[in-house]
Protein backbone atom coordinates (compact mmCIF):
# COMPACT_ATOMS: atom_id res chain seq x y z
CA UNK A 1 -5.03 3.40 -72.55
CA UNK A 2 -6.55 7.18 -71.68
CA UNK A 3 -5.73 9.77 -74.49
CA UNK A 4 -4.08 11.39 -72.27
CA UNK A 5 -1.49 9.03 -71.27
CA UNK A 6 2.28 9.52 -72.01
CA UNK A 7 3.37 6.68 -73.99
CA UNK A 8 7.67 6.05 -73.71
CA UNK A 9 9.53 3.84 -75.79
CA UNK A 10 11.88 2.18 -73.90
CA UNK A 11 15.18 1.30 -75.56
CA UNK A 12 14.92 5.44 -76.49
CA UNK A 13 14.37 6.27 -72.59
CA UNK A 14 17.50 3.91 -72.20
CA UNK A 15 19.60 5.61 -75.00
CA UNK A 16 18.39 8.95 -73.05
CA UNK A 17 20.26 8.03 -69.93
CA UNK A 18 23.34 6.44 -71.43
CA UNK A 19 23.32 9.75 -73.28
CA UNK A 20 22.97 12.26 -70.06
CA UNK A 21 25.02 9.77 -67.68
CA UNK A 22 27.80 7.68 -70.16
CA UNK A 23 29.12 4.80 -68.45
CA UNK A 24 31.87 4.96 -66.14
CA UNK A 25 35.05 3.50 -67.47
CA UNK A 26 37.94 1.84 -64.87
CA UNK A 27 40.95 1.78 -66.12
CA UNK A 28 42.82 -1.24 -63.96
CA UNK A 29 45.78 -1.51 -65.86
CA UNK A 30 45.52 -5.25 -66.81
CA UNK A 31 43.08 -6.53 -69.23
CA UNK A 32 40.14 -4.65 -71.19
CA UNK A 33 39.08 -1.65 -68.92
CA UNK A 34 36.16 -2.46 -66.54
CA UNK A 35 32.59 -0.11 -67.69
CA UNK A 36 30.20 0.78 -65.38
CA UNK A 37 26.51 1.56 -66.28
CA UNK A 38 24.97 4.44 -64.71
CA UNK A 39 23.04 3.75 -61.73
CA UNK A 40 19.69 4.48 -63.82
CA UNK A 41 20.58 0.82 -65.45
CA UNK A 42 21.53 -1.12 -62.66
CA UNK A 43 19.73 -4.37 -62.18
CA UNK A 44 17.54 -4.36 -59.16
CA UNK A 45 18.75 -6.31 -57.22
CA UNK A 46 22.07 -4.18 -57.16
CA UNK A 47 19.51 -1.77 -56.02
CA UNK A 48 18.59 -4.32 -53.08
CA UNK A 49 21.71 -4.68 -51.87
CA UNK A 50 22.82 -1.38 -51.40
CA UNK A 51 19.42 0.21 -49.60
CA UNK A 52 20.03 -3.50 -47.86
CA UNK A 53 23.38 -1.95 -46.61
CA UNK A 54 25.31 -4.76 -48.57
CA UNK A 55 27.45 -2.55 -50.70
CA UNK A 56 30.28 -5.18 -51.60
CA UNK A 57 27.69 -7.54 -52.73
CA UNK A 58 26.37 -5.38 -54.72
CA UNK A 59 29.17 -4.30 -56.30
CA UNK A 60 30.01 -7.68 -56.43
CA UNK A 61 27.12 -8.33 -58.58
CA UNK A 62 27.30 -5.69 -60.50
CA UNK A 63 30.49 -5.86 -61.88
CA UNK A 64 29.92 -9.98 -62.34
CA UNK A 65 33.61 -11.14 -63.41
CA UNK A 66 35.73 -8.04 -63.60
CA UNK A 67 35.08 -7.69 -59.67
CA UNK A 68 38.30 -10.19 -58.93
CA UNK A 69 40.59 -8.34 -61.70
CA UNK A 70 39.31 -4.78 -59.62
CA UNK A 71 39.82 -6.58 -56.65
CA UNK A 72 42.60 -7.72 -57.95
CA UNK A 73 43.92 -4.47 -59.07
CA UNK A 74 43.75 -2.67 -55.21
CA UNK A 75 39.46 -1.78 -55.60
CA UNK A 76 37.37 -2.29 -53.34
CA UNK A 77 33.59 -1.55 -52.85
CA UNK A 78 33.70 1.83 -50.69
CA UNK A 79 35.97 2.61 -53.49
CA UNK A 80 33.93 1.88 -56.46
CA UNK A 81 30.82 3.82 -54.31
CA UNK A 82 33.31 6.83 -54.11
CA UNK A 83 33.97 6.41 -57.94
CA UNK A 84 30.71 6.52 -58.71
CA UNK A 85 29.77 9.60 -56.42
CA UNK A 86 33.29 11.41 -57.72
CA UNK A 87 32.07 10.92 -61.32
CA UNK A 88 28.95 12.92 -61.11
CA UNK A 89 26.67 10.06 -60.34
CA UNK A 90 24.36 9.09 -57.73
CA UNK A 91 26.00 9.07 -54.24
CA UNK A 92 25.47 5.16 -53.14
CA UNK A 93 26.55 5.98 -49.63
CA UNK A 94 23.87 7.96 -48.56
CA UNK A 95 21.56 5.02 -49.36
CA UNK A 96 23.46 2.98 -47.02
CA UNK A 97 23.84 5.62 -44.33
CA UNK A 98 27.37 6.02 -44.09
């Protein structure tokens, strides 16, 4: 590695993010409420699916069990994307050009 180089550790950079942009927290009335990592720690292939214009997939996938008790609960995708943008994070809707 150069001398130069910047060298990042990266459970810190991840500690960094959760720190700047806390996870978003659902309350759905039933059950434990549903958290939400910021978009910095989304898997990818959330990522995928929402530049692939596949936004209830993707929310599908990211939310991995809890998405029938939101569903459940009245939520739906456009929804969670408008949650997300409300919330002072990344506005998902742009990326799939609505």
């Amino acid at each position: 590695m150069p001398e130069d180089a910047k060298s990042y550790d990266l459970s810190a950079a991840i500690a960094e993010v959760i720190e700047k942009h806390p996870p978003i927290v659902i309350n759905i009335g039933e059950g434990d409420p549903i958290k939400v990592n910021p978009v910095q720690l989304w898997p990818d292939e959330v990522l995928e699916l929402v530049t692939a214009e596949k936004p209830i997939e993707a929310m599908r996938m990211m939310l991995g069990d809890d998405y029938s008790r939101f569903k459940k609960a009245g939520g739906t995708a456009v929804l969670l994307l408008q949650i997300f943008k409300d919330s002072g994070g990344a506005d998902l809707g742009k990326l799939v050009g609505s």
